[in-house]
PDB file of N, CA and C in Angstrom:
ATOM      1  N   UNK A   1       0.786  -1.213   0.000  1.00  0.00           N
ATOM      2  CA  UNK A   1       0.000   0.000   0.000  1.00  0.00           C
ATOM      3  C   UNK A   1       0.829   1.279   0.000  1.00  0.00           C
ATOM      4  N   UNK A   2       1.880   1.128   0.440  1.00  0.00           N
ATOM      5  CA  UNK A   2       3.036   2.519   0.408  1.00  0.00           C
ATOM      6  C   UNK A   2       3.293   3.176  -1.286  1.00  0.00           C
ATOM      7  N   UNK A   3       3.133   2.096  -1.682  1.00  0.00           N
ATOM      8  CA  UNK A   3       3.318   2.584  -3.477  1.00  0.00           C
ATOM      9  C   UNK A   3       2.274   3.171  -3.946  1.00  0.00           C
ATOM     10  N   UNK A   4       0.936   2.799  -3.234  1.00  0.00           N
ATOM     11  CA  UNK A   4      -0.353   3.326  -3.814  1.00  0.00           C
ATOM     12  C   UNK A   4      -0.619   4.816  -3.176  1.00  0.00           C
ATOM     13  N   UNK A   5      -0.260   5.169  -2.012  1.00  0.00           N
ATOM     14  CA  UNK A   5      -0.576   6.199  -1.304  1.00  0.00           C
ATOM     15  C   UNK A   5       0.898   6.925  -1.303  1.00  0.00           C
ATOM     16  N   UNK A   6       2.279   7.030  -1.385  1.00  0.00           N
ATOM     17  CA  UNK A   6       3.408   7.719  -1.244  1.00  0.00           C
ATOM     18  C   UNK A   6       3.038   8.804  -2.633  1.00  0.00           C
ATOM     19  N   UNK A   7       4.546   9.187  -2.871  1.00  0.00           N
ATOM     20  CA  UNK A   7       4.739   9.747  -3.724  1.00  0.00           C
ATOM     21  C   UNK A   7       4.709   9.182  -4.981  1.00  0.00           C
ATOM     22  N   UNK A   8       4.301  10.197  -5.927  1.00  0.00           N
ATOM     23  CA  UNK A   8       3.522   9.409  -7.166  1.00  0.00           C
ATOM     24  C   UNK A   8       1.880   9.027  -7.556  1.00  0.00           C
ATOM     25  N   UNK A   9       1.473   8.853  -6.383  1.00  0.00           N
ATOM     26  CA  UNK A   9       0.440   8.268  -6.116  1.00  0.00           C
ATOM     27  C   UNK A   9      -0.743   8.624  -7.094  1.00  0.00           C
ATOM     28  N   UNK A  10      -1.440   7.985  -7.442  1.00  0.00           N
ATOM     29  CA  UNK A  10      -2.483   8.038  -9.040  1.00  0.00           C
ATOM     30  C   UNK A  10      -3.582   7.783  -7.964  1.00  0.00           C
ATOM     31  N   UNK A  11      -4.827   8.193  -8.692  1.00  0.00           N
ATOM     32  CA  UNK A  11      -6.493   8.361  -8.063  1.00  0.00           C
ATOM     33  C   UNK A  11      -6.594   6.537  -8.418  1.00  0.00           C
ATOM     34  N   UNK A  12      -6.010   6.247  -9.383  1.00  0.00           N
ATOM     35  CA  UNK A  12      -6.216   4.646  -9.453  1.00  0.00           C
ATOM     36  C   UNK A  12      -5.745   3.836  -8.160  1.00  0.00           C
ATOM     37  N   UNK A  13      -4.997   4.319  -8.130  1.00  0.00           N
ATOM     38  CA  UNK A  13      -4.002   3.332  -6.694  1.00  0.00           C
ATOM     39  C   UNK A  13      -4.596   3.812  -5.304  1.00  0.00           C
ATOM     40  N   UNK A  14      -5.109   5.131  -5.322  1.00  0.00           N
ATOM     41  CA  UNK A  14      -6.191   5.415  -3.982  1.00  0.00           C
ATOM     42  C   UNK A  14      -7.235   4.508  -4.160  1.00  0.00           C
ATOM     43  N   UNK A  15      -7.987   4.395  -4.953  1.00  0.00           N
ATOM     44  CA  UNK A  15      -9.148   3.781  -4.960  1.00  0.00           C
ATOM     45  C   UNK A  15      -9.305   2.502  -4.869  1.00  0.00           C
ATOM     46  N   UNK A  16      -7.883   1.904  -5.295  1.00  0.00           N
ATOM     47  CA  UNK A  16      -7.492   0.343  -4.832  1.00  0.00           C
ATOM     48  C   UNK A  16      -7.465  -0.061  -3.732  1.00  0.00           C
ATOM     49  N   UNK A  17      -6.563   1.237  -2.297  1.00  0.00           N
ATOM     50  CA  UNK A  17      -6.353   1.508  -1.526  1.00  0.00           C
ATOM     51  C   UNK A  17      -7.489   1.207  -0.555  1.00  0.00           C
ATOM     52  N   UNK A  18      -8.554   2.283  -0.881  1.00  0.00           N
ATOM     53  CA  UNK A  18     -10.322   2.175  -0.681  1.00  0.00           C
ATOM     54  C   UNK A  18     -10.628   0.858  -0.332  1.00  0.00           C
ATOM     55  N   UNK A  19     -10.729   0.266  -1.971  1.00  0.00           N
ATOM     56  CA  UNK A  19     -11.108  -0.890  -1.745  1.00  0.00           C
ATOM     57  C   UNK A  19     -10.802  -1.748  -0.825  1.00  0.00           C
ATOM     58  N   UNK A  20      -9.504  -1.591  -0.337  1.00  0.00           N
ATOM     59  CA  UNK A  20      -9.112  -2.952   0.491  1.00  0.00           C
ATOM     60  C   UNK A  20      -9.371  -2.493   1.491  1.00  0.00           C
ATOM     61  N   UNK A  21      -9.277  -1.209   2.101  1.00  0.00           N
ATOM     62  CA  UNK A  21     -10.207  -1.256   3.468  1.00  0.00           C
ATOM     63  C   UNK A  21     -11.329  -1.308   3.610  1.00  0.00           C
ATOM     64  N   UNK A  22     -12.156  -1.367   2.631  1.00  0.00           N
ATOM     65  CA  UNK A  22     -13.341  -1.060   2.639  1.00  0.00           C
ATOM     66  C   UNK A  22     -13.522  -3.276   2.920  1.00  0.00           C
ATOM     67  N   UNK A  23     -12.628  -3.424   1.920  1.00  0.00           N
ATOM     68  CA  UNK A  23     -12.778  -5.026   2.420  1.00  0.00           C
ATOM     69  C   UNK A  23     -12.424  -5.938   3.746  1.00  0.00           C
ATOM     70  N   UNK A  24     -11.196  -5.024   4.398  1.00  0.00           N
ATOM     71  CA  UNK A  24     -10.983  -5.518   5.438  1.00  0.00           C
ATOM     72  C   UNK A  24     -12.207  -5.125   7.167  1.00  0.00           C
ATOM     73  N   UNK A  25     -12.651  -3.999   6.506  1.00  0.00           N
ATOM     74  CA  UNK A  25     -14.029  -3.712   7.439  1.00  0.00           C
ATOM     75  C   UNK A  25     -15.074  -4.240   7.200  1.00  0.00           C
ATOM     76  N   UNK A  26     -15.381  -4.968   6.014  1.00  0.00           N
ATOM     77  CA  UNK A  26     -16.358  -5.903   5.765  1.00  0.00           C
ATOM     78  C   UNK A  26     -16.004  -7.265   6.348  1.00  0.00           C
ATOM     79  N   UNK A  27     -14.957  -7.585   6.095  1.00  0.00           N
ATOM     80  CA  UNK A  27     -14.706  -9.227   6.084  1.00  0.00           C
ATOM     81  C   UNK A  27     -13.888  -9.524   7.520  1.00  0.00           C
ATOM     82  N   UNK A  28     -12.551  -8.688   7.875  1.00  0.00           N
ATOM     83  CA  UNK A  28     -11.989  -8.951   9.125  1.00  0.00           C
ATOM     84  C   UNK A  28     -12.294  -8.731   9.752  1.00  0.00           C
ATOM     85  N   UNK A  29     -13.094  -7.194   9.959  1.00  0.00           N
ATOM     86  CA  UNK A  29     -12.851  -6.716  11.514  1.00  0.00           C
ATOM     87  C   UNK A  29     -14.113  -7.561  12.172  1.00  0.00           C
ATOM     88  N   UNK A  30     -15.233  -7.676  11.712  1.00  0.00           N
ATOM     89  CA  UNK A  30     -16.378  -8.323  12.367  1.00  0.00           C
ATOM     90  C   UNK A  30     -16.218  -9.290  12.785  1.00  0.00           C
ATOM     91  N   UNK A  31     -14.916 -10.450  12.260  1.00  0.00           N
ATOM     92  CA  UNK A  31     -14.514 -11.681  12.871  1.00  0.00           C
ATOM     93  C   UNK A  31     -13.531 -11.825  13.566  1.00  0.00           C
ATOM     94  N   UNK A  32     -13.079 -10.471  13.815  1.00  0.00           N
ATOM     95  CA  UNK A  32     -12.239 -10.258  15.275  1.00  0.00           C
ATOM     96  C   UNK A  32     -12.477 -10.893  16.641  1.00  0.00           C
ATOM     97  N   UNK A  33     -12.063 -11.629  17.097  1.00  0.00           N
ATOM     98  CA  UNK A  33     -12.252 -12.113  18.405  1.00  0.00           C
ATOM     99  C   UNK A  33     -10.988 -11.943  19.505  1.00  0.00           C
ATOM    100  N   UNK A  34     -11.737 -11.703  20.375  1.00  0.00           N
ATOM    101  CA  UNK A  34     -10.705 -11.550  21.718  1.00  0.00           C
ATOM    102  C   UNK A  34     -10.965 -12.449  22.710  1.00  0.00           C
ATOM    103  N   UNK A  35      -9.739 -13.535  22.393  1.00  0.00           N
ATOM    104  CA  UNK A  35      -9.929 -14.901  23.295  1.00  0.00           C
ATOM    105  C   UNK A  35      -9.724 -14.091  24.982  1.00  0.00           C
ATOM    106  N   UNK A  36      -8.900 -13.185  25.128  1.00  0.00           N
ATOM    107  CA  UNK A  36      -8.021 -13.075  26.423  1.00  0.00           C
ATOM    108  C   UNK A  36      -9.682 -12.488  27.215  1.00  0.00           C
ATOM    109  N   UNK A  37     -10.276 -12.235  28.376  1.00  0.00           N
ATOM    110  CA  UNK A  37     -10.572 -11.858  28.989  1.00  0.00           C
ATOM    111  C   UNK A  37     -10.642 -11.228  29.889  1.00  0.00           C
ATOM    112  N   UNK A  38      -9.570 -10.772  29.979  1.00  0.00           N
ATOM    113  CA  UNK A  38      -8.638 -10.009  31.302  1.00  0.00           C
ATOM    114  C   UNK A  38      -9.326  -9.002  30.766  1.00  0.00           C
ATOM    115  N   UNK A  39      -9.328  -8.018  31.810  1.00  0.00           N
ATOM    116  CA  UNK A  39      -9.657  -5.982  31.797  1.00  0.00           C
ATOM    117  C   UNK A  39      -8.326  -5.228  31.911  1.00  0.00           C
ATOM    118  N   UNK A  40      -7.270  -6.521  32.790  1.00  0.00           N
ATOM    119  CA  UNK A  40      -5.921  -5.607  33.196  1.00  0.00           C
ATOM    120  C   UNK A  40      -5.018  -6.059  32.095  1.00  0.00           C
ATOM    121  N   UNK A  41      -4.506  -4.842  31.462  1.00  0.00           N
ATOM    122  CA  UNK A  41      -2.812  -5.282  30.372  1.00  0.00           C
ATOM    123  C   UNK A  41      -3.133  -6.067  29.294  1.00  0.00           C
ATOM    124  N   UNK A  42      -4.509  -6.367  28.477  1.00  0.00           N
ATOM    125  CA  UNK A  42      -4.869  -6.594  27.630  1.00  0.00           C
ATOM    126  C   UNK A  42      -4.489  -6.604  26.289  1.00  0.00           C
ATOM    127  N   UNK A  43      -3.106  -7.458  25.571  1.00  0.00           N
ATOM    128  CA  UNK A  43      -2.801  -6.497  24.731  1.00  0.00           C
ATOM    129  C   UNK A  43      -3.640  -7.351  23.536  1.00  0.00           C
ATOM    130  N   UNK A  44      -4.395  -8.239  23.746  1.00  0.00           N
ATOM    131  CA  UNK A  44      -5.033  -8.502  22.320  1.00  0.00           C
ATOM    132  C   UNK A  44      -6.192  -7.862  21.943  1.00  0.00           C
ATOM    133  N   UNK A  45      -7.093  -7.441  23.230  1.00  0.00           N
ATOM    134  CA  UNK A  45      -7.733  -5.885  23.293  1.00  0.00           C
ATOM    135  C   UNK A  45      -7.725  -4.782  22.696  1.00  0.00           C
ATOM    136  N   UNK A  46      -6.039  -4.223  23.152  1.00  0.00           N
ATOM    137  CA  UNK A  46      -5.559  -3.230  22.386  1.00  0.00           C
ATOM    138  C   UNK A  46      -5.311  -3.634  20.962  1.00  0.00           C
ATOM    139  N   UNK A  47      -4.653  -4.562  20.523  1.00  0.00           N
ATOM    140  CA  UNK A  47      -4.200  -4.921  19.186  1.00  0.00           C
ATOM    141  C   UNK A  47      -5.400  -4.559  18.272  1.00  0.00           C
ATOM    142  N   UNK A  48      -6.852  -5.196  19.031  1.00  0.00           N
ATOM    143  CA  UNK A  48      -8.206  -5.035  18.248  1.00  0.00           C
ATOM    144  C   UNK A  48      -8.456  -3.860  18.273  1.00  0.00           C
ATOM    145  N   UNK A  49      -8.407  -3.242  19.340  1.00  0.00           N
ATOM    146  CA  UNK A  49      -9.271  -1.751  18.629  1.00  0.00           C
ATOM    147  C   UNK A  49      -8.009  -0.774  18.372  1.00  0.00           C
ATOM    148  N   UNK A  50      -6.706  -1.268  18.229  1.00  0.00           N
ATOM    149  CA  UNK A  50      -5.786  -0.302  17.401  1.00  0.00           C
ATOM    150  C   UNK A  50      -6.165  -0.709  15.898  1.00  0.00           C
ATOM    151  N   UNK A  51      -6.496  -2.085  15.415  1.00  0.00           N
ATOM    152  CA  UNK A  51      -6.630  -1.863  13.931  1.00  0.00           C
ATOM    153  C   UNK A  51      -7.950  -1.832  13.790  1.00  0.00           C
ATOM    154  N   UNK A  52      -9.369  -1.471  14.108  1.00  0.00           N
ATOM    155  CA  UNK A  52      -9.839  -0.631  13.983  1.00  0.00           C
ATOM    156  C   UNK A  52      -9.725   0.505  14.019  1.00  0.00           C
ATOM    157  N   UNK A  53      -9.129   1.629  14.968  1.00  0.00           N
ATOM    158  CA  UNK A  53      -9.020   2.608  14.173  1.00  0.00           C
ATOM    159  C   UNK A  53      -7.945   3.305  13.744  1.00  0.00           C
ATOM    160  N   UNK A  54      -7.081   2.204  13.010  1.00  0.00           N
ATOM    161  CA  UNK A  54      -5.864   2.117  11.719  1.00  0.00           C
ATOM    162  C   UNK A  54      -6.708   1.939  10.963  1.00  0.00           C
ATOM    163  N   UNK A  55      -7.742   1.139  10.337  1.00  0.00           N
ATOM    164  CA  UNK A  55      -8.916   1.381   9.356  1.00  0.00           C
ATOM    165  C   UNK A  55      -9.314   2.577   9.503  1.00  0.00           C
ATOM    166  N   UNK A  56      -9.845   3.154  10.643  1.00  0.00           N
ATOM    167  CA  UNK A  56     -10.700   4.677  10.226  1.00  0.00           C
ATOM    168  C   UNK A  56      -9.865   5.847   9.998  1.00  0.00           C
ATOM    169  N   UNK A  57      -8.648   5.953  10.454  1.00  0.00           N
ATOM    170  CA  UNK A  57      -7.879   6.893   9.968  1.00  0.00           C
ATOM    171  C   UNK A  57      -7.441   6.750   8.607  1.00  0.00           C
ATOM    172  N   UNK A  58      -6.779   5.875   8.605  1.00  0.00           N
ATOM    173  CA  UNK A  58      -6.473   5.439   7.084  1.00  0.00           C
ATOM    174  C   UNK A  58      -8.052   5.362   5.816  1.00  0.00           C
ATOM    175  N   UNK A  59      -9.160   5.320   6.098  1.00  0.00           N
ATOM    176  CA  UNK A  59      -9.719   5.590   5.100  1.00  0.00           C
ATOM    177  C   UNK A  59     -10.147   7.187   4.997  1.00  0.00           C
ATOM    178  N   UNK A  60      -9.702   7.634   6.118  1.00  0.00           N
ATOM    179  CA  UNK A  60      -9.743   9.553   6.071  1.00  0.00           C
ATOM    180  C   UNK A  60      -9.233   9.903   5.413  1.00  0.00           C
ATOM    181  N   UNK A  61      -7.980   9.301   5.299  1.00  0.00           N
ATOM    182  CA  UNK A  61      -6.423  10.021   4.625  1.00  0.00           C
ATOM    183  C   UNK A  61      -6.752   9.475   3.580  1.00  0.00           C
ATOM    184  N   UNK A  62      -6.964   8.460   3.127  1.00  0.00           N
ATOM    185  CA  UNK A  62      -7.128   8.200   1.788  1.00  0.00           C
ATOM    186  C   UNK A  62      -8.032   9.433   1.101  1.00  0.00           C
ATOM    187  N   UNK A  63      -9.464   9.430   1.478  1.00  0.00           N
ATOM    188  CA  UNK A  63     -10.868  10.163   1.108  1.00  0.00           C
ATOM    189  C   UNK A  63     -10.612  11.638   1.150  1.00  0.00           C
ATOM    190  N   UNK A  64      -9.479  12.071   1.613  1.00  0.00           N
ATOM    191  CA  UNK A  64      -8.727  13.292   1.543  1.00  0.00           C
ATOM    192  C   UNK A  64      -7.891  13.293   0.843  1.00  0.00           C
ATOM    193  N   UNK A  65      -7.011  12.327   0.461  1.00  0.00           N
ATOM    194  CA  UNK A  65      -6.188  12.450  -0.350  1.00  0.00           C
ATOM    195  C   UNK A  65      -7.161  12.426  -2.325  1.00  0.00           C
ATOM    196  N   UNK A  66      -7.992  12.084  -2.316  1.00  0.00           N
ATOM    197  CA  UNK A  66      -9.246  11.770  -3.500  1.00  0.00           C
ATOM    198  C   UNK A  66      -9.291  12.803  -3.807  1.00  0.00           C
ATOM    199  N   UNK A  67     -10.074  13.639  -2.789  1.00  0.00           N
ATOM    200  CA  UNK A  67     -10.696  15.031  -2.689  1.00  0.00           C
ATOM    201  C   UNK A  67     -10.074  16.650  -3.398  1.00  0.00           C
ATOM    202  N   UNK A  68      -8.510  15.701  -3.060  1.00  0.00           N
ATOM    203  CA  UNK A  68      -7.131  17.213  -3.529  1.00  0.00           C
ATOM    204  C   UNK A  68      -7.421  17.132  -4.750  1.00  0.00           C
ATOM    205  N   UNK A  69      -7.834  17.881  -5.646  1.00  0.00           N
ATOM    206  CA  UNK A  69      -7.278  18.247  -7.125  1.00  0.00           C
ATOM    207  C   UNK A  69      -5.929  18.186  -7.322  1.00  0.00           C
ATOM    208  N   UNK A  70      -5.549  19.544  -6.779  1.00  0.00           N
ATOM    209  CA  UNK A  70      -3.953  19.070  -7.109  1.00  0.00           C
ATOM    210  C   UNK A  70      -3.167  18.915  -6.038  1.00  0.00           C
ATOM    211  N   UNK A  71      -2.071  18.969  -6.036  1.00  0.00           N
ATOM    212  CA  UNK A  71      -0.571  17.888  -5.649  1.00  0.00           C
ATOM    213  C   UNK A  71      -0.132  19.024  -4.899  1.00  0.00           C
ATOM    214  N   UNK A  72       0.671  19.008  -3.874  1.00  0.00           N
ATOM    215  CA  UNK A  72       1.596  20.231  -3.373  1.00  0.00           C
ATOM    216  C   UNK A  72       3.089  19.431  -3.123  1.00  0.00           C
ATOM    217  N   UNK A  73       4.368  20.615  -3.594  1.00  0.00           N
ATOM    218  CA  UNK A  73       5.260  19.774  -3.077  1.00  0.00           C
ATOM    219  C   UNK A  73       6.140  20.905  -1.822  1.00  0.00           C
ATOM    220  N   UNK A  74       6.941  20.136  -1.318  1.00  0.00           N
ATOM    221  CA  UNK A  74       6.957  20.842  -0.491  1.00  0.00           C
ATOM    222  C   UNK A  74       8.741  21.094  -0.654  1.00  0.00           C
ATOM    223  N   UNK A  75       8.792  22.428  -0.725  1.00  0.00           N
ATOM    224  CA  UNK A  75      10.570  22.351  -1.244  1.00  0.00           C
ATOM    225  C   UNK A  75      11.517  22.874   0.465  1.00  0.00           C
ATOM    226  N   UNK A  76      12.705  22.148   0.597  1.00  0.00           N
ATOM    227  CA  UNK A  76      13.346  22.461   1.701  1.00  0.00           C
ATOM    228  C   UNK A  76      14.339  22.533   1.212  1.00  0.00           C
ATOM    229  N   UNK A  77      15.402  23.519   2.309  1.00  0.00           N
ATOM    230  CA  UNK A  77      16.654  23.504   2.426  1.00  0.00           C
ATOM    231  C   UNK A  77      16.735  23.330   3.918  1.00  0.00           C
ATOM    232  N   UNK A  78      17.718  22.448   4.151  1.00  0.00           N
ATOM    233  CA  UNK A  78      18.386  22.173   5.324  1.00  0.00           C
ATOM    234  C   UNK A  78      16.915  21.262   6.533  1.00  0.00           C
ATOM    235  N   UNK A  79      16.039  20.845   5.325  1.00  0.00           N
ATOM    236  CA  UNK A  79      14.994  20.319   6.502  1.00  0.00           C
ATOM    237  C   UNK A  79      14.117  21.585   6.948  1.00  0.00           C
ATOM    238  N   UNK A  80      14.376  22.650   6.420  1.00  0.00           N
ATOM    239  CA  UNK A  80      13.352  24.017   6.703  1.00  0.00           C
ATOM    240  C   UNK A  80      12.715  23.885   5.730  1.00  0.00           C
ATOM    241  N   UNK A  81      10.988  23.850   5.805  1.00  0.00           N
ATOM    242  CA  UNK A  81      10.412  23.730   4.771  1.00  0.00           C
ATOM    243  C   UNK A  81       9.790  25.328   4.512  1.00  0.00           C
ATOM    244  N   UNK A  82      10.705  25.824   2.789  1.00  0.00           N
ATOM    245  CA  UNK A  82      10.473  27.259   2.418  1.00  0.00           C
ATOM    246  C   UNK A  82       9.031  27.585   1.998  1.00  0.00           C
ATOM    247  N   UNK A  83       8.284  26.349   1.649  1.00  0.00           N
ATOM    248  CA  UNK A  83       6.809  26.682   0.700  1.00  0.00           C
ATOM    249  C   UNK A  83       6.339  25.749   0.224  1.00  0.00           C
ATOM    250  N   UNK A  84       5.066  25.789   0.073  1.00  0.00           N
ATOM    251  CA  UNK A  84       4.747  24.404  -0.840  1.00  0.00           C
ATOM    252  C   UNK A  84       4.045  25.113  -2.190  1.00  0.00           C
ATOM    253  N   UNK A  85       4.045  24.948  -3.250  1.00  0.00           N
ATOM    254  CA  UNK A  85       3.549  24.878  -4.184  1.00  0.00           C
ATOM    255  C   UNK A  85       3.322  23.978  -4.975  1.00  0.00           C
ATOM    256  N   UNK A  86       1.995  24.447  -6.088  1.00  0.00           N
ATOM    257  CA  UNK A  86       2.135  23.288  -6.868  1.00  0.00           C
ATOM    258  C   UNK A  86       2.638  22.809  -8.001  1.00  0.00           C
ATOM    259  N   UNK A  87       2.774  21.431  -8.164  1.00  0.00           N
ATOM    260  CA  UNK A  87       3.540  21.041  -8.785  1.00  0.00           C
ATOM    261  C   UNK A  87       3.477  21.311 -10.241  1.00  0.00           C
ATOM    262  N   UNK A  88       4.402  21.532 -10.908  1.00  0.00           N
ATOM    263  CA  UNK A  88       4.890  22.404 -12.300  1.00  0.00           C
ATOM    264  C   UNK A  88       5.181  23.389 -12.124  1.00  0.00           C
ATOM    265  N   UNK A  89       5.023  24.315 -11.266  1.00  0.00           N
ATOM    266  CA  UNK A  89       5.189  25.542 -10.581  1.00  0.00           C
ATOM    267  C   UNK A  89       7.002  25.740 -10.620  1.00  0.00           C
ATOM    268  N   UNK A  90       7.808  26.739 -10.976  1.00  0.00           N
ATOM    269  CA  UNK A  90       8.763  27.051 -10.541  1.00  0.00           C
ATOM    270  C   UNK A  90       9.517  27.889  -9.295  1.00  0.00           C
ATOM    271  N   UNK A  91      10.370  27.520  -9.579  1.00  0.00           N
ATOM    272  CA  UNK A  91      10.709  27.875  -7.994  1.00  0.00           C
ATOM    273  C   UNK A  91      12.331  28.517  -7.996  1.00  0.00           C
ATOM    274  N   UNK A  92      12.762  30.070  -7.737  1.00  0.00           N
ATOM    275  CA  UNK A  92      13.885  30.392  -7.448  1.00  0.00           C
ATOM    276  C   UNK A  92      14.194  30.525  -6.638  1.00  0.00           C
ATOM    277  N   UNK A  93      15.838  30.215  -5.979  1.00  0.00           N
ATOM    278  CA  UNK A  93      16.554  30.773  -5.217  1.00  0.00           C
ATOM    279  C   UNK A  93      17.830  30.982  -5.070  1.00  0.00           C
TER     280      UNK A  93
END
């Protein structure tokens, strides 16, 4: 998924993106089970409702990332970021 959502990234490869969460909230998360029963230090608990909402963030960022028309890049020197503009845009300094 890093290739579909990084840099580069095409509305095709978001929507692929989509899809598979949209599949893993259909098909995995509902058959999530939590054998452990404990209330204290739970980590299969946590494990479950961290990738639930690693699904809901991640289909934000995706559905935002859809939404951008265009692209911004972001130009630095020294790790100081001078501006973002968009891309084709020139840039002196």
């Amino acid at each position: 998924m890093p290739k579909e959502t990084g840099y580069g990234r095409t509305e095709e490869g978001l929507n692929t993106v989509l899809n598979e969460i949209d599949r893993l909230k259909s098909e995995v998360l509902p058959k999530l089970y939590v054998a452990n029963k404990w209330k204290r230090f739970n980590i299969e608990w946590i494990n479950t409702l961290e990738f639930e909402n690693l699904l809901l963030v991640s289909e934000c960022l995706v559905k935002n990332a859809l939404l951008r028309e265009g692209e911004a890049v972001a130009y630095t020197i020294g790790g100081i970021i001078l501006s973002l503009m968009p891309i084709g845009s020139s840039i002196f300094i």
